[in-house]
N, C-alpha and C. Protein backbone atom coordinates (compact mmCIF):
# COMPACT_ATOMS: atom_id res chain seq x y z
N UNK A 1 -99.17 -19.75 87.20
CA UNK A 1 -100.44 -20.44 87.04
C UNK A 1 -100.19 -21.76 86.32
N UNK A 2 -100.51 -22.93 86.66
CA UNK A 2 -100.25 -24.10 86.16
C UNK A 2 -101.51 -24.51 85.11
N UNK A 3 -101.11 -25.06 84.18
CA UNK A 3 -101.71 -25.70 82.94
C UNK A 3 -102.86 -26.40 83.11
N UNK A 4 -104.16 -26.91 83.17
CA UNK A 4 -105.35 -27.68 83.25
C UNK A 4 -104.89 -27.99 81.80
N UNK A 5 -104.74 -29.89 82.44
CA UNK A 5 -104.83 -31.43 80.94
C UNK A 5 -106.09 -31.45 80.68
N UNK A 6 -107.23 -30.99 80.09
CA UNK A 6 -108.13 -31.06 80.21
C UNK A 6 -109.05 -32.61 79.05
N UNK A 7 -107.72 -33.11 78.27
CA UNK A 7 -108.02 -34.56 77.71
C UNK A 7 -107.39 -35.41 79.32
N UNK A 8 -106.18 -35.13 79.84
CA UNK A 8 -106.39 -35.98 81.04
C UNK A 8 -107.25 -36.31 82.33
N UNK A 9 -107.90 -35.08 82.28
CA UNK A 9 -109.04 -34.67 83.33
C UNK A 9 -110.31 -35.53 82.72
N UNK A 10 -110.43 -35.66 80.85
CA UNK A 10 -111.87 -36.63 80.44
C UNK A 10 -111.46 -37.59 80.75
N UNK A 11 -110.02 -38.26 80.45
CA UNK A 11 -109.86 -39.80 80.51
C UNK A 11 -109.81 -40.23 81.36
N UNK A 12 -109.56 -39.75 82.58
CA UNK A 12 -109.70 -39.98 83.73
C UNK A 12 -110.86 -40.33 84.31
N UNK A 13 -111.52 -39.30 84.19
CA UNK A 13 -113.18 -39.30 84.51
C UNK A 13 -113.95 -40.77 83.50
N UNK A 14 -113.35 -40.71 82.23
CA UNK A 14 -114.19 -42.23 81.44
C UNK A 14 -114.05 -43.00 81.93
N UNK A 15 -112.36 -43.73 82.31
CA UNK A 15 -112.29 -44.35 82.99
C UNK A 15 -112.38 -45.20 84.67
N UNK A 16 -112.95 -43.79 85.52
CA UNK A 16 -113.52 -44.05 86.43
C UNK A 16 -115.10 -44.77 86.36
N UNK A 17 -115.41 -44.06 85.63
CA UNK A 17 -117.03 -44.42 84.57
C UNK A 17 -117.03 -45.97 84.53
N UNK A 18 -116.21 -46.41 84.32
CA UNK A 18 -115.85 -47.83 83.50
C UNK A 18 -115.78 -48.46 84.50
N UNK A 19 -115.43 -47.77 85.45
CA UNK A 19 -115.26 -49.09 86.63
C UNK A 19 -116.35 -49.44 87.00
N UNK A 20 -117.08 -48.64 87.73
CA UNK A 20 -118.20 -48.92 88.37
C UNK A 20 -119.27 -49.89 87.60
N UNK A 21 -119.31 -49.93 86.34
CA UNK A 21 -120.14 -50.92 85.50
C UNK A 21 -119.80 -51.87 86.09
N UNK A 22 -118.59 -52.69 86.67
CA UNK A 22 -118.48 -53.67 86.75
C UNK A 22 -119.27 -54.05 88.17
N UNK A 23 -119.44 -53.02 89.02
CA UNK A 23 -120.15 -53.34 90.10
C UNK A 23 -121.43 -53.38 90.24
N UNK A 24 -121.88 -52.57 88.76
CA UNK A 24 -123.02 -53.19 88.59
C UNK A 24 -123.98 -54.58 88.20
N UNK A 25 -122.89 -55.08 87.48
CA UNK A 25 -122.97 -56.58 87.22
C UNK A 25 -122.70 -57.67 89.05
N UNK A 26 -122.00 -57.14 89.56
CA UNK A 26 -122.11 -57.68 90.98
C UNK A 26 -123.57 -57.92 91.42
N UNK A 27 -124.07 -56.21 91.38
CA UNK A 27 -125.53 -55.93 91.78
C UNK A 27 -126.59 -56.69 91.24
N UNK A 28 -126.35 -57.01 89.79
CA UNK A 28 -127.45 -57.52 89.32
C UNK A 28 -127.50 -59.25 89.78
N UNK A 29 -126.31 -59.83 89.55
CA UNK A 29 -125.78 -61.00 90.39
C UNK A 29 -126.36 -61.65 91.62
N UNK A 30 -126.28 -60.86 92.30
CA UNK A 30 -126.94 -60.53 94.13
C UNK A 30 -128.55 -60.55 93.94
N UNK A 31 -128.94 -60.05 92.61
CA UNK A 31 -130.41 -59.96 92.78
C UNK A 31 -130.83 -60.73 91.67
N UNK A 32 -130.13 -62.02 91.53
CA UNK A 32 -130.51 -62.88 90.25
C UNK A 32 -130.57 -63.77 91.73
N UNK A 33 -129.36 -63.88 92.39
CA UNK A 33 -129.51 -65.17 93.42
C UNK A 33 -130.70 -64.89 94.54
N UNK A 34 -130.87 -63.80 94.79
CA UNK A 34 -132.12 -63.18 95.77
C UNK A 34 -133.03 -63.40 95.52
N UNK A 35 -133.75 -63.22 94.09
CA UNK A 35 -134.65 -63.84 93.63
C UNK A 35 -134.73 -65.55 93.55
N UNK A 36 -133.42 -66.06 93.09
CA UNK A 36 -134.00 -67.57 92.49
C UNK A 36 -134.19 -68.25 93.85
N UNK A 37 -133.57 -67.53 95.30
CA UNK A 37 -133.97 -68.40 96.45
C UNK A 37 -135.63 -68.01 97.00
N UNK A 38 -136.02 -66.72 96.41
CA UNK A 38 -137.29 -66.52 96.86
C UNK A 38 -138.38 -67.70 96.81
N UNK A 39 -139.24 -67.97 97.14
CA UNK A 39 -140.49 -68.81 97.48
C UNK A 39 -142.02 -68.41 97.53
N UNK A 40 -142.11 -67.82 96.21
CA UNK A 40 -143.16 -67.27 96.68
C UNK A 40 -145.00 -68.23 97.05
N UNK A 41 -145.81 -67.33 97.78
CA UNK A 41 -146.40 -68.56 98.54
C UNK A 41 -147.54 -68.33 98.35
N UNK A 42 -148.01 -67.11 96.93
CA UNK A 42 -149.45 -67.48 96.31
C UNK A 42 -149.43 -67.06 94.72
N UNK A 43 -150.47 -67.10 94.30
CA UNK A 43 -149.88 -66.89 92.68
C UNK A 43 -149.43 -65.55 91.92
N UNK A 44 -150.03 -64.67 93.09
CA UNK A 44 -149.92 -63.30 92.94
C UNK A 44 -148.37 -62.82 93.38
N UNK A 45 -147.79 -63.67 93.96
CA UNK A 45 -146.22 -63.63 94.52
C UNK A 45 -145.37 -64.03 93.51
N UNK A 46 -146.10 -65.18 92.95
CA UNK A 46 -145.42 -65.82 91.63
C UNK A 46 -145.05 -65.26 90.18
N UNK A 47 -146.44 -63.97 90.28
CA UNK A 47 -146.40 -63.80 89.28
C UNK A 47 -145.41 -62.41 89.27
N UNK A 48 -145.17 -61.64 90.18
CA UNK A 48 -144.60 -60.88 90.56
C UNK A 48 -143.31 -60.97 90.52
N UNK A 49 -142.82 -62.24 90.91
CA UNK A 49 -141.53 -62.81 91.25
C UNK A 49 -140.62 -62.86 89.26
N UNK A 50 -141.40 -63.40 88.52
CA UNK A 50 -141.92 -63.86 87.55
C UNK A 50 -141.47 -62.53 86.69
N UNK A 51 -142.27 -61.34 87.19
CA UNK A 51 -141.98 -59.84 86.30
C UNK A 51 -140.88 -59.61 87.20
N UNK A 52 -140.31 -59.60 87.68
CA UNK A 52 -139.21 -59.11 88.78
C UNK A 52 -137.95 -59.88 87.61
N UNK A 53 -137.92 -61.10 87.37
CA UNK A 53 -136.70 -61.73 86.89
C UNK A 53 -136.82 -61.13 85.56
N UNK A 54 -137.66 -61.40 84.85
CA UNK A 54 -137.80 -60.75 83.25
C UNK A 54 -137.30 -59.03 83.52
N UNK A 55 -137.90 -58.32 84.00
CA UNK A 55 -137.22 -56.97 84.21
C UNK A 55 -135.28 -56.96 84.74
N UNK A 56 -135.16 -57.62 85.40
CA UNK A 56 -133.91 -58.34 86.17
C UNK A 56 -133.16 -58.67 84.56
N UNK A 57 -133.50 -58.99 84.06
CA UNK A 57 -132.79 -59.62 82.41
C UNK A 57 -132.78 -58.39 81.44
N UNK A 58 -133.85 -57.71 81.52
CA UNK A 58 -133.51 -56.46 80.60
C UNK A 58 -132.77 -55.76 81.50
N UNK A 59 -132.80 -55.58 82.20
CA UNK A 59 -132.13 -54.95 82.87
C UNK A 59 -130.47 -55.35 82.77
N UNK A 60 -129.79 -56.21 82.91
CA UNK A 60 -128.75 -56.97 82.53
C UNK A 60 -128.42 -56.84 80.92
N UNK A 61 -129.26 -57.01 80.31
CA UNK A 61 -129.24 -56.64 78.42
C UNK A 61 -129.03 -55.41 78.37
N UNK A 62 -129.32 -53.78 79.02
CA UNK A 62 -129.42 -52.80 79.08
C UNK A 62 -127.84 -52.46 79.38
N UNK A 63 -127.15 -52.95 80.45
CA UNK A 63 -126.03 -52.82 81.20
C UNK A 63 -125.05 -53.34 80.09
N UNK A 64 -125.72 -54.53 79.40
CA UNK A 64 -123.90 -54.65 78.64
C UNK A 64 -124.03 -54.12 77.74
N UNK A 65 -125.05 -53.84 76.98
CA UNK A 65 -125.34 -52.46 76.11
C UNK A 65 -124.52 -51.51 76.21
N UNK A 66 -124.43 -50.76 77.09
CA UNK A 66 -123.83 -49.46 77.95
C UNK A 66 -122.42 -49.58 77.95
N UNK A 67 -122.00 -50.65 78.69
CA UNK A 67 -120.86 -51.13 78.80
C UNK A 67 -120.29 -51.25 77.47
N UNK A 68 -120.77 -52.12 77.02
CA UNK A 68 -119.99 -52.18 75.00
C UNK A 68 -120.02 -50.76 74.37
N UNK A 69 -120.79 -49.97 74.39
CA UNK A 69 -121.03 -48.45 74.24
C UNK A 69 -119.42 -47.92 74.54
N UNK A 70 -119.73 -47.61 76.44
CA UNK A 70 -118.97 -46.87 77.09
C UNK A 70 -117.30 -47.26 76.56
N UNK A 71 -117.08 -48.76 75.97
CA UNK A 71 -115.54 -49.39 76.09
C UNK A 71 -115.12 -48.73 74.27
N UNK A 72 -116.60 -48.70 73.51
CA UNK A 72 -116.34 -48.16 72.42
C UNK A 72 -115.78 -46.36 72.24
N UNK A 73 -116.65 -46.04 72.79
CA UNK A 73 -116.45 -44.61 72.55
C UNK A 73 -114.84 -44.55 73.77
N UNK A 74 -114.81 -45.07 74.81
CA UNK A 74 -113.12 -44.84 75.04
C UNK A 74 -112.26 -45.21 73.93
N UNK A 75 -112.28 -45.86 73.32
CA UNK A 75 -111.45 -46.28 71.95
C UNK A 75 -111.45 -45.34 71.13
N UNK A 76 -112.53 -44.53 71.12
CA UNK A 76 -112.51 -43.75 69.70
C UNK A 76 -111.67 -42.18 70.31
N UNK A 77 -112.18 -42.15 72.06
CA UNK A 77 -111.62 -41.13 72.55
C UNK A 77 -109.69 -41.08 72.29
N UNK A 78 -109.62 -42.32 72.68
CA UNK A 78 -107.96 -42.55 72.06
C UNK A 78 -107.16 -42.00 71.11
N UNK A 79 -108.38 -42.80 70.16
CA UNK A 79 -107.69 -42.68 68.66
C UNK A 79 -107.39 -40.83 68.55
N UNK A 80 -108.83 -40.10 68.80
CA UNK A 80 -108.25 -38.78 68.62
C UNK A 80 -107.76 -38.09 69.91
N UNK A 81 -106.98 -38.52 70.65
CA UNK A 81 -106.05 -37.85 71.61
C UNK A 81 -105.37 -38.07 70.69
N UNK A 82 -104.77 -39.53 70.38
CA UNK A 82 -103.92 -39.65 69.00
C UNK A 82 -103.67 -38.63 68.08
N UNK A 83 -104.69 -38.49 67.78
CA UNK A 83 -104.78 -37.73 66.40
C UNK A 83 -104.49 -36.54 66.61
N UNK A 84 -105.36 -35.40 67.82
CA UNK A 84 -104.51 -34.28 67.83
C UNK A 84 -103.08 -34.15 68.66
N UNK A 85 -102.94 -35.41 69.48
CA UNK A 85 -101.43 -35.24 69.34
C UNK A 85 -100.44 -35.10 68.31
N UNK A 86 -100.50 -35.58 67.51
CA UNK A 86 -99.87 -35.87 65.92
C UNK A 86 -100.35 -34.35 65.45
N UNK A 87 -101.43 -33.66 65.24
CA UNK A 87 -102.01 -32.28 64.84
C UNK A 87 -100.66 -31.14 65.51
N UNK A 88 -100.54 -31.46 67.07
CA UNK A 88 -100.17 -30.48 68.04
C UNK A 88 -98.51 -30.41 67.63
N UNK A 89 -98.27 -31.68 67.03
CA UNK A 89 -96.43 -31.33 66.93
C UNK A 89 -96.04 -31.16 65.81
């Protein structure tokens, strides 16, 4: 019966985690330029357009939030692989 890494199986998985943030910043990108070419063509479009970008920005504030989060707690995950490595020998 072979051994389950089960700290290589989390870090693995965090770091898959990590990637995809970055494609979320693509996404939000795509819908910063989608919007700023929009035109809208009464005031009720405008104003819409208007809550669309402001949500579009928290939304972006939310993400690097997460992101600074997610890059922290991998660091700390480190340190104690570290640490009970050093425990384990």
């Amino acid at each position: 019966m072979s051994k389950v890494d089960l700290r290589k199986m989390t870090r693995e998985f965090l770091m898959g985690e990590s990637k995809e943030t970055h494609n979320v910043f693509a996404y939000i990108q795509a819908l910063q330029e989608t919007l700023k070419n929009f035109s809208p063509r009464s005031k009720t479009e405008s104003r819409r357009l208007n809550i669309a970008r402001d949500q579009l920005k928290e939304i972006k504030r939310h993400t690097r939030k997460l992101q600074n989060e997610v890059e922290l707690l991998q660091e700390k995950l480190v340190l104690l692989e570290e640490q009970v490595g050093i425990i384990d020998e």
